[in-house]
Protein backbone atom coordinates (compact mmCIF):
# COMPACT_ATOMS: atom_id res chain seq x y z
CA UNK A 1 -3.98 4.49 16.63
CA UNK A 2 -5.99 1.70 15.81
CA UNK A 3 -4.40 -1.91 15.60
CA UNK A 4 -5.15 -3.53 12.19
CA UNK A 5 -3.63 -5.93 9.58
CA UNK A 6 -4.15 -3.73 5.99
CA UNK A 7 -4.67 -6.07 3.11
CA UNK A 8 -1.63 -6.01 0.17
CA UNK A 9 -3.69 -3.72 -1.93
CA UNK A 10 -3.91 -0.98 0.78
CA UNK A 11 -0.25 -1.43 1.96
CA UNK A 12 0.89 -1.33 -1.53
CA UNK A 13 -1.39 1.96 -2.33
CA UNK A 14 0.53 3.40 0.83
CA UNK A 15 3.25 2.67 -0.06
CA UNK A 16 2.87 4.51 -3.75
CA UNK A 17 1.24 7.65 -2.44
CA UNK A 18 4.53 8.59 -1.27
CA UNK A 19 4.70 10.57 -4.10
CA UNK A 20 2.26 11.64 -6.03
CA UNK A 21 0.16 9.18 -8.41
CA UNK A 22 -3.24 9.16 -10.39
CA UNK A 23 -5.51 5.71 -10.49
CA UNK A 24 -3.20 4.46 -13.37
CA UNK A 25 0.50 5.22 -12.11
CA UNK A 26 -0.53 3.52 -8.68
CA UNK A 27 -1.68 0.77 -10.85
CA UNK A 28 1.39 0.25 -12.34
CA UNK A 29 3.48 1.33 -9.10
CA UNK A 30 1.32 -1.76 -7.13
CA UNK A 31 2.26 -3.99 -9.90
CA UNK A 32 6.08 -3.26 -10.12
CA UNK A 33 6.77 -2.91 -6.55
CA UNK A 34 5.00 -6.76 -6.23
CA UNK A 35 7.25 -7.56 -9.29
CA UNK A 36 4.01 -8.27 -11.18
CA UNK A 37 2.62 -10.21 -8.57
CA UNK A 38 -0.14 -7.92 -7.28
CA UNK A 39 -2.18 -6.36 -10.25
CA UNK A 40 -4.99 -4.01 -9.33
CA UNK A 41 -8.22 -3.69 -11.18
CA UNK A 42 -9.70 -0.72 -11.61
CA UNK A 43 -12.65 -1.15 -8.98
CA UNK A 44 -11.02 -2.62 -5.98
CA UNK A 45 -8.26 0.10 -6.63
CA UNK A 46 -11.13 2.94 -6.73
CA UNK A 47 -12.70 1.55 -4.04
CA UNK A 48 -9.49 1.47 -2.05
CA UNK A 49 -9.05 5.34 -2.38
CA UNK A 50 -12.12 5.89 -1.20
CA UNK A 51 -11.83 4.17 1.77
CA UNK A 52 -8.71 5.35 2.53
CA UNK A 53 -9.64 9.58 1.65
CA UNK A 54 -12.91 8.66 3.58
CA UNK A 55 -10.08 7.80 6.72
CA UNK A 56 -7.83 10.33 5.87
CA UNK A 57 -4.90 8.52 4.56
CA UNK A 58 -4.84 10.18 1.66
CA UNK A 59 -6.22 13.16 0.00
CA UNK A 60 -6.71 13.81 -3.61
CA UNK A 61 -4.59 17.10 -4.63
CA UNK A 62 -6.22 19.83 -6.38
CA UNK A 63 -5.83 19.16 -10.27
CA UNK A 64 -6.33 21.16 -13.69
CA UNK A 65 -10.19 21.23 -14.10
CA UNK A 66 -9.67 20.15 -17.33
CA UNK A 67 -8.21 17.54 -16.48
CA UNK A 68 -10.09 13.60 -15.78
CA UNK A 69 -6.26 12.35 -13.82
CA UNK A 70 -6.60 13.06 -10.45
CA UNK A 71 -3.68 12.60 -8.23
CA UNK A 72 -3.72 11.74 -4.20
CA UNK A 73 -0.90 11.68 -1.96
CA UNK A 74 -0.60 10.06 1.31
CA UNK A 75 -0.78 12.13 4.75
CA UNK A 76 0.40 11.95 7.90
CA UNK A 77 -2.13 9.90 9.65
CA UNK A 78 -1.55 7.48 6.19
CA UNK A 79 2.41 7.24 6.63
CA UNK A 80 1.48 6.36 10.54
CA UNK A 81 -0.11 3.49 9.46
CA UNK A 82 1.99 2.35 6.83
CA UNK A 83 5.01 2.56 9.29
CA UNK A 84 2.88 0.32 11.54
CA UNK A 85 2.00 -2.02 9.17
CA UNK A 86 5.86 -2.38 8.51
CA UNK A 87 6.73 -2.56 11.75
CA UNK A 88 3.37 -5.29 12.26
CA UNK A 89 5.02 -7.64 9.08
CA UNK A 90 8.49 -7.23 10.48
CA UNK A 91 7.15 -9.19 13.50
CA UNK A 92 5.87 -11.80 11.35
CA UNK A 93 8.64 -12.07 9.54
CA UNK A 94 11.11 -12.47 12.85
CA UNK A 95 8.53 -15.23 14.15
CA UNK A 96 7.97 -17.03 11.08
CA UNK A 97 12.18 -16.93 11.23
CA UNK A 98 12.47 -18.02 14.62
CA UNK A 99 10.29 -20.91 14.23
CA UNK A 100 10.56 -22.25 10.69
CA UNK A 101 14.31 -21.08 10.42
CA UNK A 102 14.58 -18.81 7.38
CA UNK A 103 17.75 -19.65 5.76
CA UNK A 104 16.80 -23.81 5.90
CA UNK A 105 13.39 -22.97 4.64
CA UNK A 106 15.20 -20.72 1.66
CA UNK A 107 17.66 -23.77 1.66
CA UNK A 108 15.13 -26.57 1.18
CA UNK A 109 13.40 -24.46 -1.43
């Protein structure tokens, strides 16, 4: 597997697709799980899927053909590299700890 930093959009997508979601519920998924902090619009959130079917992180599940919603879910080779994204910002996290000292940064805050 390929070693790469996933922006907050993609993580967040991931993250969503763990059940599944059309374009608008991960909108509103992204935006709760960031507590409003991270709002999608509608093109870098379309262009995100497709990107990430195009790699295989998620696929789009077979829908009502009346229906306009489709839904996607997140696959195997997608819950890989969410897990190593976690794992990635975990690091970060631990470092940015060691060396600023979490609890007197949250402290001095």
């Amino acid at each position: 597997m390929e070693n790469i930093a996933l922006t907050e959009a993609v993580y967040y997508v991931l993250l969503s697709l763990h059940n599944p979601l059309h374009g608008y519920g991960i909108m509103q998924n992204v935006e709760g799980l960031s507590n409003g902090r991270v709002r999608l619009a509608a093109g870098t959130l379309y262009g995100a899927i497709s990107n990430m079917v195009e790699k295989g992180w998620i696929k789009a599940l077979p829908g009502e053909k009346s229906s306009r919603k489709k839904e996607y879910i997140i696959t195997e080779s997608g819950k890989a590299i969410a897990q190593a994204e976690l794992l990635r910002l975990k690091e970060l996290v631990i470092n940015g700890e060691n060396i600023i000292g979490g609890s007197d940064y949250e402290k001095n805050n």
